[in-house]
PDB file of N, CA and C in Angstrom:
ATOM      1  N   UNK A   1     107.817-137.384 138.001  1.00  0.00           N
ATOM      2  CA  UNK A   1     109.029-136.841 137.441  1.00  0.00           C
ATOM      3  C   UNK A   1     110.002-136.531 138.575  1.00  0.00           C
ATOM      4  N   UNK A   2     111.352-136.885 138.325  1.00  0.00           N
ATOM      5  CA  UNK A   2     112.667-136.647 139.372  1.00  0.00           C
ATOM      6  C   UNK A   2     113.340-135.579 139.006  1.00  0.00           C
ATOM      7  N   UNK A   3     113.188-134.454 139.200  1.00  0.00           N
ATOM      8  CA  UNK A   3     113.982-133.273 138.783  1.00  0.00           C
ATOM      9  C   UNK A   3     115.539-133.493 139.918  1.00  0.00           C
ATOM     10  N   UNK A   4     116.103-133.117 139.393  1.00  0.00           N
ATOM     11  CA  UNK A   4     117.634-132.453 140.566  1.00  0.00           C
ATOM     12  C   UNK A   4     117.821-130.707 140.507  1.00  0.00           C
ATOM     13  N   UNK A   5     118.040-130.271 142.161  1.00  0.00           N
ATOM     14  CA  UNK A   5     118.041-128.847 142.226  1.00  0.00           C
ATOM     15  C   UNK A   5     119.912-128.625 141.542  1.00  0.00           C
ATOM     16  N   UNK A   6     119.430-127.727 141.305  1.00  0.00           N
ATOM     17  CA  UNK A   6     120.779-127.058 141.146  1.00  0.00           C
ATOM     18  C   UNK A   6     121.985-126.568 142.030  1.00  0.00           C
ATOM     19  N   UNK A   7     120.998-126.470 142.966  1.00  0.00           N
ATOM     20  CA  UNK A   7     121.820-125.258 144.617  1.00  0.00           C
ATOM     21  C   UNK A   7     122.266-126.621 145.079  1.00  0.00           C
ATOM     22  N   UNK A   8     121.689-127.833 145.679  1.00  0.00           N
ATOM     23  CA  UNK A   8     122.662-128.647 146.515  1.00  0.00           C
ATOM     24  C   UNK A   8     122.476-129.909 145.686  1.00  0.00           C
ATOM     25  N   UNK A   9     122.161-130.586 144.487  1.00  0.00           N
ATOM     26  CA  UNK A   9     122.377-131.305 143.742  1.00  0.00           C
ATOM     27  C   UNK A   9     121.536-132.518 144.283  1.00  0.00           C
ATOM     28  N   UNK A  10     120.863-132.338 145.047  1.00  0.00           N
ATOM     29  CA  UNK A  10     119.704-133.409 145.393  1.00  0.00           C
ATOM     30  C   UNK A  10     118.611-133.534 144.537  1.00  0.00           C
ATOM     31  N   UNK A  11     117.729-134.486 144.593  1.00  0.00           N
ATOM     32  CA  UNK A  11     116.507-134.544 144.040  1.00  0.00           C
ATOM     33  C   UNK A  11     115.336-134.645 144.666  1.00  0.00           C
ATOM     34  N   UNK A  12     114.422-133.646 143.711  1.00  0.00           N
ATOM     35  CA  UNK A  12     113.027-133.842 144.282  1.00  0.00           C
ATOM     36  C   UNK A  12     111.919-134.259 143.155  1.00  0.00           C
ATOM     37  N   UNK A  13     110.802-134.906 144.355  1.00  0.00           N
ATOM     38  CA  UNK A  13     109.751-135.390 143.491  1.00  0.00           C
ATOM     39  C   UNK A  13     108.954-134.382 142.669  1.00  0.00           C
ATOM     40  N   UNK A  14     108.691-133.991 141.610  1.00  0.00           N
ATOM     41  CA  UNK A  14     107.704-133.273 141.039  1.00  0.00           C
ATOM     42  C   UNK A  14     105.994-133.494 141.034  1.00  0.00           C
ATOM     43  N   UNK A  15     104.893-133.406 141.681  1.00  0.00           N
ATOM     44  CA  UNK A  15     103.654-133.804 142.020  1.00  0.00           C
ATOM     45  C   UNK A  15     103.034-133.685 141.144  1.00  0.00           C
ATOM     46  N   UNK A  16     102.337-134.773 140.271  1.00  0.00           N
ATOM     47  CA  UNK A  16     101.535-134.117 139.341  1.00  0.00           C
ATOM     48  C   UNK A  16     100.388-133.382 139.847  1.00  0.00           C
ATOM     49  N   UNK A  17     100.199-132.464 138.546  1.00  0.00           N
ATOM     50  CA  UNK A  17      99.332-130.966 139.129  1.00  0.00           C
ATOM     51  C   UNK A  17      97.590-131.423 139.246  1.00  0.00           C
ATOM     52  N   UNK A  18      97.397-132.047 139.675  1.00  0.00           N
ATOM     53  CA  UNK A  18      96.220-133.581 139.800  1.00  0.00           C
ATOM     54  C   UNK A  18      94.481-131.854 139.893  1.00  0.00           C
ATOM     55  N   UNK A  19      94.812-131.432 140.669  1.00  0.00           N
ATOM     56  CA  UNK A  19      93.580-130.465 141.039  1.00  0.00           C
ATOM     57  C   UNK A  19      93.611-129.313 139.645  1.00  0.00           C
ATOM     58  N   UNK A  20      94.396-128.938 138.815  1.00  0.00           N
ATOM     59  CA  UNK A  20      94.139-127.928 137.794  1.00  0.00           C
ATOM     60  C   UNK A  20      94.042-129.325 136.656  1.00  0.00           C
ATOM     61  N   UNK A  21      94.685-130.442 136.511  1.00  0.00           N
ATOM     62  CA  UNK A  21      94.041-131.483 135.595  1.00  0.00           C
ATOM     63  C   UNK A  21      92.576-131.398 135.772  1.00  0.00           C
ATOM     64  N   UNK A  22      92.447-131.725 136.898  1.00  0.00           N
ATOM     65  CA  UNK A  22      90.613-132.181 137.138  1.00  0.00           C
ATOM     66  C   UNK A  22      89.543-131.058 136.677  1.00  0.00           C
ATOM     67  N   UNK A  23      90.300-129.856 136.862  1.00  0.00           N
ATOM     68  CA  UNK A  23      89.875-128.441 136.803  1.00  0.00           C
ATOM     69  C   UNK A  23      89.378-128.514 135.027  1.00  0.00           C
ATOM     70  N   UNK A  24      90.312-128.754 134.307  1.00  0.00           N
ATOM     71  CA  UNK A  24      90.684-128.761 132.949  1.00  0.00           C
ATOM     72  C   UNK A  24      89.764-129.398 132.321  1.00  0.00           C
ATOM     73  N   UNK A  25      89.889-130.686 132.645  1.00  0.00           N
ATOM     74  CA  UNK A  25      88.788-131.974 132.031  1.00  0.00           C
ATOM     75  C   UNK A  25      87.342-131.772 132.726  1.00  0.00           C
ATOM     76  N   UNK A  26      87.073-130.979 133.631  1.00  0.00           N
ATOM     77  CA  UNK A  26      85.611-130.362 133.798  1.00  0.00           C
ATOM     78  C   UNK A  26      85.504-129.833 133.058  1.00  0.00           C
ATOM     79  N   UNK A  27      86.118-129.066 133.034  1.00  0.00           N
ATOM     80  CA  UNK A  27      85.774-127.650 131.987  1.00  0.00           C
ATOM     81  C   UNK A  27      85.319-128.024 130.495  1.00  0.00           C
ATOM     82  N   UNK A  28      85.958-128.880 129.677  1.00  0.00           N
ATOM     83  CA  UNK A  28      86.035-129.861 128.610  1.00  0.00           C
ATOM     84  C   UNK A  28      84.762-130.883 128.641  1.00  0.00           C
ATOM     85  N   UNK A  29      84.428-131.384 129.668  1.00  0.00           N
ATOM     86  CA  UNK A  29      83.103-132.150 129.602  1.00  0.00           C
ATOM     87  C   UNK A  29      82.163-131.619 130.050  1.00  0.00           C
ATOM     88  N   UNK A  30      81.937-130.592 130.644  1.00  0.00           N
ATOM     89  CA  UNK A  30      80.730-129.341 130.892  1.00  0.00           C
ATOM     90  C   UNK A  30      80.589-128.634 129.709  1.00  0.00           C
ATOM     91  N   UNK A  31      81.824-127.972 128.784  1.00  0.00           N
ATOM     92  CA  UNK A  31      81.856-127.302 127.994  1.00  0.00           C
ATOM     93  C   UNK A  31      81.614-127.605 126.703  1.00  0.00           C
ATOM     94  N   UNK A  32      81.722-128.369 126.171  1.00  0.00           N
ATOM     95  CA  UNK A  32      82.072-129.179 124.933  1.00  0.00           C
ATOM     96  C   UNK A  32      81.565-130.969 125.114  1.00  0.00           C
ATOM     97  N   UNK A  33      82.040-131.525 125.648  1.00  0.00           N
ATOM     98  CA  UNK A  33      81.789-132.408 125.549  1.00  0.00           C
ATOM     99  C   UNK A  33      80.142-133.468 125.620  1.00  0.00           C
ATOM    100  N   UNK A  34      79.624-132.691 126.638  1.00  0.00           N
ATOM    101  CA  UNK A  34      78.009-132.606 126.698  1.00  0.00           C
ATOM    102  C   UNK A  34      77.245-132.449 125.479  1.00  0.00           C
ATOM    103  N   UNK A  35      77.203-131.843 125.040  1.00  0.00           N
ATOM    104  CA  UNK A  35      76.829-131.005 123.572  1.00  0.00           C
ATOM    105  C   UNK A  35      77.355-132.649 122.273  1.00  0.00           C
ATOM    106  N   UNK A  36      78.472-132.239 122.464  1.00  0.00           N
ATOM    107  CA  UNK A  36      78.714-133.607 121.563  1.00  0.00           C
ATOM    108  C   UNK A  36      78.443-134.582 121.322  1.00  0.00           C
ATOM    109  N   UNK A  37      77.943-135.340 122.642  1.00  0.00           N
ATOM    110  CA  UNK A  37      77.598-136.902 122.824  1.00  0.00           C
ATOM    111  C   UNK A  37      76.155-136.360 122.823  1.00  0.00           C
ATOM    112  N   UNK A  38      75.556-135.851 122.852  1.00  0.00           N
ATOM    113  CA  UNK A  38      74.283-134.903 123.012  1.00  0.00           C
ATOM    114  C   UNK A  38      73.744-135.117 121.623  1.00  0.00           C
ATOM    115  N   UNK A  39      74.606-134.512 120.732  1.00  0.00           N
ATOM    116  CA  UNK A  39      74.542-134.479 119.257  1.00  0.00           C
ATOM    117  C   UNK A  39      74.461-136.102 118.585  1.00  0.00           C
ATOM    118  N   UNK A  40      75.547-136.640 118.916  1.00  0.00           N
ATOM    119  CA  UNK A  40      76.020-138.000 118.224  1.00  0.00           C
ATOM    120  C   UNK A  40      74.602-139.200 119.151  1.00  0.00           C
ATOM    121  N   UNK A  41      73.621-138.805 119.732  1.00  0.00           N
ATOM    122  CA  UNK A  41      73.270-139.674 120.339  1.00  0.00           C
ATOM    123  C   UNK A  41      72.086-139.485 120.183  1.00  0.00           C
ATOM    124  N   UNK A  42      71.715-138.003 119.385  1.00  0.00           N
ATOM    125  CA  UNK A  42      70.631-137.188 119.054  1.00  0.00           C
ATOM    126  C   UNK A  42      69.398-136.863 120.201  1.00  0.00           C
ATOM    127  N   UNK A  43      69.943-136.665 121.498  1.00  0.00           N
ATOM    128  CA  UNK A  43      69.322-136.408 122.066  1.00  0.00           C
ATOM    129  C   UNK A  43      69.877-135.908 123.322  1.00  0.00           C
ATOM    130  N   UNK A  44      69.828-134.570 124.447  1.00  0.00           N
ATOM    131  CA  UNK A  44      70.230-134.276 125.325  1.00  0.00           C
ATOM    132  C   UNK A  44      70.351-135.176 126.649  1.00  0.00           C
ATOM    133  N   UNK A  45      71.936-134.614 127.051  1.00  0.00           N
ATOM    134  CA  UNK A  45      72.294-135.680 127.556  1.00  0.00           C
ATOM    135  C   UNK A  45      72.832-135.207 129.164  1.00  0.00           C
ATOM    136  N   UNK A  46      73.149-135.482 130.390  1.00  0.00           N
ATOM    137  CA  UNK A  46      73.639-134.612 131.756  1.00  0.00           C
ATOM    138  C   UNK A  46      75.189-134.653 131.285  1.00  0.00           C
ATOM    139  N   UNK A  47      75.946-133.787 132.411  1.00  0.00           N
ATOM    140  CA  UNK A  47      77.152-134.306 132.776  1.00  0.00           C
ATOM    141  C   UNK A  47      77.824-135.179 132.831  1.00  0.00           C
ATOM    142  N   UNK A  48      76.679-135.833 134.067  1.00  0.00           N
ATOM    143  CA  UNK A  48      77.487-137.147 134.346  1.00  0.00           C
ATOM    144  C   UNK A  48      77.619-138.263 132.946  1.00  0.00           C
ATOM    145  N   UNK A  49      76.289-138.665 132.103  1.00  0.00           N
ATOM    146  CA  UNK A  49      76.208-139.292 131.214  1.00  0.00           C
ATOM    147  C   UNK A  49      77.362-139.000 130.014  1.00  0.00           C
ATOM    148  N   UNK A  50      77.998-137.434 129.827  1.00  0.00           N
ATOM    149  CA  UNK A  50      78.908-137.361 129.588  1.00  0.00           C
ATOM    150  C   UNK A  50      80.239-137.515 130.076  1.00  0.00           C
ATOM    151  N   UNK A  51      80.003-137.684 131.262  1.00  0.00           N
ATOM    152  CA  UNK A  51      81.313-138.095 132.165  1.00  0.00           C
ATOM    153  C   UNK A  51      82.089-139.338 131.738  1.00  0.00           C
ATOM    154  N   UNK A  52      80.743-140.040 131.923  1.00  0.00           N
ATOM    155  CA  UNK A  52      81.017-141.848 131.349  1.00  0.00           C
ATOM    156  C   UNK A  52      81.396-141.923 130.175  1.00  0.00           C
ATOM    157  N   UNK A  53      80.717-141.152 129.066  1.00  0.00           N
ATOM    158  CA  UNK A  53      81.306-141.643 127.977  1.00  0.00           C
ATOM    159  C   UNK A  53      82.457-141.242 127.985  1.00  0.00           C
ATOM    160  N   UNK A  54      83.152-139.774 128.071  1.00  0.00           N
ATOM    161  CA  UNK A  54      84.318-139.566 128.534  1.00  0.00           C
ATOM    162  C   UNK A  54      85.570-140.326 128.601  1.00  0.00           C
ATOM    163  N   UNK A  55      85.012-141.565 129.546  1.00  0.00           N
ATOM    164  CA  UNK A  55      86.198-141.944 130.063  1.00  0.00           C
ATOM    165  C   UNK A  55      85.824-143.609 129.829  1.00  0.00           C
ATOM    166  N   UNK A  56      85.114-143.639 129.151  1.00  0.00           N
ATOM    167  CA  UNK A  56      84.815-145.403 128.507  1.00  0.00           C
ATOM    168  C   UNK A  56      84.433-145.671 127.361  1.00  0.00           C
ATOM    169  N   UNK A  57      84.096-144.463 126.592  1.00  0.00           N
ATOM    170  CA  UNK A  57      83.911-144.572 124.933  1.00  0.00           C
ATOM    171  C   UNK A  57      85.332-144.496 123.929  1.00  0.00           C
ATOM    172  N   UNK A  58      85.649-145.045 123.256  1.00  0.00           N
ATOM    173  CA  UNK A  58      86.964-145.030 122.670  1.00  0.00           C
ATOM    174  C   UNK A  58      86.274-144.418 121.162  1.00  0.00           C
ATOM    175  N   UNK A  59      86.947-143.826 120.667  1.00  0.00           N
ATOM    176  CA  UNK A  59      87.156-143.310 119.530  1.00  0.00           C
ATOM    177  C   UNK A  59      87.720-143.591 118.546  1.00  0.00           C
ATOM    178  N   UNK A  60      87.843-143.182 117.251  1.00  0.00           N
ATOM    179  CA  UNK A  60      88.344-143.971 116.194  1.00  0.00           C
ATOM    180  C   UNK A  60      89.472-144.374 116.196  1.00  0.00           C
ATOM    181  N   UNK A  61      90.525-143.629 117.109  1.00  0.00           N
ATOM    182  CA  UNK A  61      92.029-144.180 117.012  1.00  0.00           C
ATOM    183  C   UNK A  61      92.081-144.910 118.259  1.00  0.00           C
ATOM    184  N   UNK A  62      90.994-145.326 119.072  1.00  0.00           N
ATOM    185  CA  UNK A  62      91.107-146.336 120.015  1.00  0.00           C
ATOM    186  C   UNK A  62      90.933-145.899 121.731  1.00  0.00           C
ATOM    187  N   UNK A  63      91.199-144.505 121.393  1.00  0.00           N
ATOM    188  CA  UNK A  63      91.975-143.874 122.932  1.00  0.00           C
ATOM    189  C   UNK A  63      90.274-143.446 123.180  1.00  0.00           C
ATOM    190  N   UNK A  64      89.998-143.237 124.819  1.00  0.00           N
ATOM    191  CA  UNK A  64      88.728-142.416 125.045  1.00  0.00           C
ATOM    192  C   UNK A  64      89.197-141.265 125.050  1.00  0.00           C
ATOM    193  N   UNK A  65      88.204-140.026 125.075  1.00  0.00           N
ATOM    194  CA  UNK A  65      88.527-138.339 125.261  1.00  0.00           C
ATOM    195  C   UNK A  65      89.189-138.447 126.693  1.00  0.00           C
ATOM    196  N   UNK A  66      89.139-139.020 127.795  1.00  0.00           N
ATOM    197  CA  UNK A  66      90.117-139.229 128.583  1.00  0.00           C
ATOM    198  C   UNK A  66      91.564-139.494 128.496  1.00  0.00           C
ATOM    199  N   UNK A  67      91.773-140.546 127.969  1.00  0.00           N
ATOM    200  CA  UNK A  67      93.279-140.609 127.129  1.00  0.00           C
ATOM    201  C   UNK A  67      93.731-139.561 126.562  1.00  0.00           C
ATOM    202  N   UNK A  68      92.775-139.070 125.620  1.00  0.00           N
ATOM    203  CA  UNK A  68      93.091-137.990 124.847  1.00  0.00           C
ATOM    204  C   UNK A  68      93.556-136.359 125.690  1.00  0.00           C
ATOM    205  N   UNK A  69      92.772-136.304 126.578  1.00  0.00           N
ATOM    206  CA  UNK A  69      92.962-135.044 127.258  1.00  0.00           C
ATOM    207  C   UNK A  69      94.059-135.701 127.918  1.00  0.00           C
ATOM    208  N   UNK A  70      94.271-136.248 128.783  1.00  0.00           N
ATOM    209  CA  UNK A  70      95.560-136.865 129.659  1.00  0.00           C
ATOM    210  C   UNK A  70      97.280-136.364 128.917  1.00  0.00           C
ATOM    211  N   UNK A  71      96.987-137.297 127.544  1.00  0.00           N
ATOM    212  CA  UNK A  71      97.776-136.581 126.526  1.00  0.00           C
ATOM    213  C   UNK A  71      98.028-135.207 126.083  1.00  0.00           C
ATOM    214  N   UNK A  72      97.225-134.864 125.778  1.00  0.00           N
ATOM    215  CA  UNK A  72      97.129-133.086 125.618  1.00  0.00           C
ATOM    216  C   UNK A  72      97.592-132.108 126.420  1.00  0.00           C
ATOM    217  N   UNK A  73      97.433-132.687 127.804  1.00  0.00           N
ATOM    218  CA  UNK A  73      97.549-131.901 128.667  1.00  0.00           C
ATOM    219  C   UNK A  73      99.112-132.291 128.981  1.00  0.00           C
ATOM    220  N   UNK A  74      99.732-133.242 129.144  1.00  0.00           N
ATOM    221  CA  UNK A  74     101.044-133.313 129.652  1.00  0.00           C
ATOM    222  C   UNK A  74     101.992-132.567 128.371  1.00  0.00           C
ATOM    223  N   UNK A  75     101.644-132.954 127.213  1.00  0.00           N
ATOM    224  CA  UNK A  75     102.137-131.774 125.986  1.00  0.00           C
ATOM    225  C   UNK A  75     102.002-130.196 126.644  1.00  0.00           C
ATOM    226  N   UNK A  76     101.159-130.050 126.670  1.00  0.00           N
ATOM    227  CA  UNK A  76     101.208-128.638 126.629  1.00  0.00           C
ATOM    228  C   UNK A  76     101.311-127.954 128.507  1.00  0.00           C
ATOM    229  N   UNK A  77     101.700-128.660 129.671  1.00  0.00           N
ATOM    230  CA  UNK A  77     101.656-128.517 130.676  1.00  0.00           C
ATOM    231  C   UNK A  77     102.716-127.564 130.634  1.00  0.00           C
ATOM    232  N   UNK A  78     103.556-126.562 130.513  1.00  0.00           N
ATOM    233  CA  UNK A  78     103.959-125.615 130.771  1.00  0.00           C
ATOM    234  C   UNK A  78     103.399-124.560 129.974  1.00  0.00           C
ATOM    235  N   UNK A  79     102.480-124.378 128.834  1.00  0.00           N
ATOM    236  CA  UNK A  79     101.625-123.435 128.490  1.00  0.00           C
ATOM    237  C   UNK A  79     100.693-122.791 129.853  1.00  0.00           C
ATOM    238  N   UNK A  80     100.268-124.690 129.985  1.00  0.00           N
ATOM    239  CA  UNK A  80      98.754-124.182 130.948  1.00  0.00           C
ATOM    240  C   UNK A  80      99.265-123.771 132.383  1.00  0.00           C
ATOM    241  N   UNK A  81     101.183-124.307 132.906  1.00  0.00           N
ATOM    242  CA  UNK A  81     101.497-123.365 134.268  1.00  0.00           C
ATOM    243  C   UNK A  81     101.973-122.040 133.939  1.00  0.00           C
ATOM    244  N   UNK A  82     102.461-121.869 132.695  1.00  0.00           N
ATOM    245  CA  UNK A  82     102.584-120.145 133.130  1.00  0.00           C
ATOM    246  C   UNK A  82     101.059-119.447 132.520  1.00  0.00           C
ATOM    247  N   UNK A  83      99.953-119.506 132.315  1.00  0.00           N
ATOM    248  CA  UNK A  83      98.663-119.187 132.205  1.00  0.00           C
ATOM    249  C   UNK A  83      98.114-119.242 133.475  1.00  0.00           C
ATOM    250  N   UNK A  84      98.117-120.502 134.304  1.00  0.00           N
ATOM    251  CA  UNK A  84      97.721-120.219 135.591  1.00  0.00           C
ATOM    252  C   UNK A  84      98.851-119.564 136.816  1.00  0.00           C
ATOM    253  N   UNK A  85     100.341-119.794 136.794  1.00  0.00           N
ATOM    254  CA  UNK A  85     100.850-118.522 137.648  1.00  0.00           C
ATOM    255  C   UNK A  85     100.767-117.457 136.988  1.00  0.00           C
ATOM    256  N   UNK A  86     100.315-116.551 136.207  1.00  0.00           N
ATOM    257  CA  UNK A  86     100.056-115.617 135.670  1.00  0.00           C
ATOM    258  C   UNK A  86      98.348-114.699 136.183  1.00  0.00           C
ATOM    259  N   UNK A  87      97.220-116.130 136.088  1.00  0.00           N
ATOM    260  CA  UNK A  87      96.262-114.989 136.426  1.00  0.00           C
ATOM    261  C   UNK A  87      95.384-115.675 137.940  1.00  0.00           C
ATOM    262  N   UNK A  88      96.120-116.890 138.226  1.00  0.00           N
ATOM    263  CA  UNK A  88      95.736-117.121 139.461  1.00  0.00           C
ATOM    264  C   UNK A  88      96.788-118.244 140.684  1.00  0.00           C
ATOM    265  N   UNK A  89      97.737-117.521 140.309  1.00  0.00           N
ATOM    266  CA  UNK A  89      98.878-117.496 141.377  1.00  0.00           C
ATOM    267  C   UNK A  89      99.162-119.222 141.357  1.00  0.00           C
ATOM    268  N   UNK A  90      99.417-119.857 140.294  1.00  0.00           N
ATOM    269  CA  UNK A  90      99.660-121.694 139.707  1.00  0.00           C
ATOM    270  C   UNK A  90      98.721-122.044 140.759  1.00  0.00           C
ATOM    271  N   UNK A  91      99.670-123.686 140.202  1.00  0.00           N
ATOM    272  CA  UNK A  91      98.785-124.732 140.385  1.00  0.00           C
ATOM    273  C   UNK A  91      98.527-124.623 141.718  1.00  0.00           C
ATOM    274  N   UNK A  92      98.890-124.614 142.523  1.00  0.00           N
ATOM    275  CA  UNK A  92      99.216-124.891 144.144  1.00  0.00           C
ATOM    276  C   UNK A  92      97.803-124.378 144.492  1.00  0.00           C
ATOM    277  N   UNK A  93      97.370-122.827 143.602  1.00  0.00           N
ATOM    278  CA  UNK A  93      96.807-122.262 144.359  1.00  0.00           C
ATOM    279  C   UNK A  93      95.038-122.925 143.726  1.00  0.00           C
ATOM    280  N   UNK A  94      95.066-123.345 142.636  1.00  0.00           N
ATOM    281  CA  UNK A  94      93.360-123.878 141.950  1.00  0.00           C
ATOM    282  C   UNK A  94      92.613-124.036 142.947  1.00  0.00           C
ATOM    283  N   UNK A  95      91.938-123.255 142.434  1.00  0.00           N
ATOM    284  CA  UNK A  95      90.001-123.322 143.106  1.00  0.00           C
ATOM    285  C   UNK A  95      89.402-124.211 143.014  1.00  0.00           C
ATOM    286  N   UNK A  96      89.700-125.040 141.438  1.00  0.00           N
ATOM    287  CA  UNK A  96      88.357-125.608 140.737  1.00  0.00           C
ATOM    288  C   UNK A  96      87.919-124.996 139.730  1.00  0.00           C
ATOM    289  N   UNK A  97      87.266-126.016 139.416  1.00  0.00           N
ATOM    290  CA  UNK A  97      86.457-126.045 137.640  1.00  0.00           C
ATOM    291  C   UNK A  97      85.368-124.173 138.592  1.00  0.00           C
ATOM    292  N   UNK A  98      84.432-124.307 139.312  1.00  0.00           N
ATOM    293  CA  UNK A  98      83.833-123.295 139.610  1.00  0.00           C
ATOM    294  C   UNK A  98      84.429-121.702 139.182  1.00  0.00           C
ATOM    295  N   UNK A  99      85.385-122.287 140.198  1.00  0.00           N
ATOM    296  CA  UNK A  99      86.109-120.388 140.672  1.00  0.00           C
ATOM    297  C   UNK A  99      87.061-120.022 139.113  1.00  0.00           C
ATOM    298  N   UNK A 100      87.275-121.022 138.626  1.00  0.00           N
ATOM    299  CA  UNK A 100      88.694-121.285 137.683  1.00  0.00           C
ATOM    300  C   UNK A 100      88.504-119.886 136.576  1.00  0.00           C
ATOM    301  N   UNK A 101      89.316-119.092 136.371  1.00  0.00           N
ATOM    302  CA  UNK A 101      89.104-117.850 135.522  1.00  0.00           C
ATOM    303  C   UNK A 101      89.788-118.388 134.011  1.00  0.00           C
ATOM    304  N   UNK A 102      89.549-119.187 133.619  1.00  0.00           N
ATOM    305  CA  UNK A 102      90.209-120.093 132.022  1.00  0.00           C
ATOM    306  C   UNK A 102      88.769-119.918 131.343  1.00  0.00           C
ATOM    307  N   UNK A 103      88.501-118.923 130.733  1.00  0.00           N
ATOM    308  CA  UNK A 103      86.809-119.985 129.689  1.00  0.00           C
ATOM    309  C   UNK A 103      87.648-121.113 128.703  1.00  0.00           C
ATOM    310  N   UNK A 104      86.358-121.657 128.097  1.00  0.00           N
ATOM    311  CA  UNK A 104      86.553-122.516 127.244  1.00  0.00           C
ATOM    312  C   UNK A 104      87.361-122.287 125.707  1.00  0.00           C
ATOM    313  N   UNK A 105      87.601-121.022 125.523  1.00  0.00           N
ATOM    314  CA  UNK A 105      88.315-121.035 123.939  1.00  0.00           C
ATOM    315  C   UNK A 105      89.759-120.994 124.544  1.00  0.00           C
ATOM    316  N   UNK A 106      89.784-120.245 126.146  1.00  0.00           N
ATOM    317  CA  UNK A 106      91.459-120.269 126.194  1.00  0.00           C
ATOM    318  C   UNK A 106      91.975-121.672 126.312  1.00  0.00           C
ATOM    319  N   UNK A 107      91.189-122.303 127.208  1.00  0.00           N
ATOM    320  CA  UNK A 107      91.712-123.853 127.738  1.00  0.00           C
ATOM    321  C   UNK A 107      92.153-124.431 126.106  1.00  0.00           C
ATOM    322  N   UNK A 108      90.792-124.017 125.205  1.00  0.00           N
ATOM    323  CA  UNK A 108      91.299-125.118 123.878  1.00  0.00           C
ATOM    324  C   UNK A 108      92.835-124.718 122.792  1.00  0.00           C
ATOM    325  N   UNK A 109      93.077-123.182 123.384  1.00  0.00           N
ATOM    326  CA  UNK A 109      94.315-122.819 123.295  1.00  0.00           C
ATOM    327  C   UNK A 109      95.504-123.260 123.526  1.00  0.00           C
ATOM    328  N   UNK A 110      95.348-123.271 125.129  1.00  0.00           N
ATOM    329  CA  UNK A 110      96.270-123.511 125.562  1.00  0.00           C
ATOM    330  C   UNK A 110      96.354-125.462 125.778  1.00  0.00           C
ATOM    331  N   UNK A 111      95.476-125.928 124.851  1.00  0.00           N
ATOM    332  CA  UNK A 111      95.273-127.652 124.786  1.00  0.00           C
ATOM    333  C   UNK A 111      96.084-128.007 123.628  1.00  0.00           C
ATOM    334  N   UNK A 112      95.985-126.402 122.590  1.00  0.00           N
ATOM    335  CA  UNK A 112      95.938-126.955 121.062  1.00  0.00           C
ATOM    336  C   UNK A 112      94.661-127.708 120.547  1.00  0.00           C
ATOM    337  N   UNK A 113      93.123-128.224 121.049  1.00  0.00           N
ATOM    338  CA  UNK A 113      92.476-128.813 120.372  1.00  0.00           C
ATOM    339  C   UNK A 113      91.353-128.165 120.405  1.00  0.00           C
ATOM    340  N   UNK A 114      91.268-128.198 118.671  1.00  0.00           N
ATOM    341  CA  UNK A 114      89.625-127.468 118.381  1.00  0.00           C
ATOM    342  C   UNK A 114      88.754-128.304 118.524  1.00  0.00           C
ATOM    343  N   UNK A 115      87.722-128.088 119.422  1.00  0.00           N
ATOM    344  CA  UNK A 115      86.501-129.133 119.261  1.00  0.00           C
ATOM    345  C   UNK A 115      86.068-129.455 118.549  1.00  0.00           C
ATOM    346  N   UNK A 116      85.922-128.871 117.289  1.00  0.00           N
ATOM    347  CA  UNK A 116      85.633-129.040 116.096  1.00  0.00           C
ATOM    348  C   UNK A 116      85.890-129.859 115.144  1.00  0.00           C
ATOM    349  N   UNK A 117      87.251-130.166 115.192  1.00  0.00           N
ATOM    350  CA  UNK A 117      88.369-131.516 115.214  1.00  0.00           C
ATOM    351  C   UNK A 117      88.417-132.426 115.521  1.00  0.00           C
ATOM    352  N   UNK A 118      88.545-132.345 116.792  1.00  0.00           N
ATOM    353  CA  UNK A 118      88.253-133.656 117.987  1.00  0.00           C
ATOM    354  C   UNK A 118      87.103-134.300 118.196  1.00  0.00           C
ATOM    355  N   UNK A 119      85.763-133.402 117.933  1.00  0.00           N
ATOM    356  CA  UNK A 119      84.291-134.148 117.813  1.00  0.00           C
ATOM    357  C   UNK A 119      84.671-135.112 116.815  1.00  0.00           C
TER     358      UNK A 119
END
């Protein structure tokens, strides 16, 4: 994205927020997503095995849960920056999926998607 400042009418690049994305979609395939393919496959499944499907299983409208979160998230990307400059100083500053103070019902908040739905 090319924003222009206001003060001297130049433009700057906007970076996508690439480390609280990654943060996000952990959280989503540790949290939820494991469990799901877990379920639909009837049998427990790792991370990683959810990782893959993740991002190479397509779903009924075609898109993988990758697509899907990608989407979700650029919708609602000024929910999820004033949530993170609010309780851990934005994007700039992300820890990671580890340190990240978001549980899983806020992220699906601030996603708009109930897992419940989206399974």
């Amino acid at each position: 994205m090319i924003q222009k400042t206001e003060e001297d009418n130049s433009t700057k690049q906007e970076v996508f927020p690439t480390k609280p994305y990654n943060t996000l979609q952990e959280g989503e395939i540790r949290g939820d997503h494991t469990y799901f393919v877990g379920e639909r496959v009837n049998h427990a499944v790792s991370d990683e095995e959810a990782a893959e499907d993740w991002v190479f299983h397509p779903r009924n409208d075609g898109l993988t849960e990758a697509e899907r979160f990608r989407k979700r998230f650029i919708e609602c990307i000024q929910e999820i920056k004033d949530y993170c400059d609010k309780n851990c100083g934005g994007f700039r500053n992300c820890k990671g999926y580890e340190e990240c103070p978001m549980d899983l019902d806020t992220e699906h908040q601030l996603l708009h998607d109930d897992p419940k739905k989206v399974a």
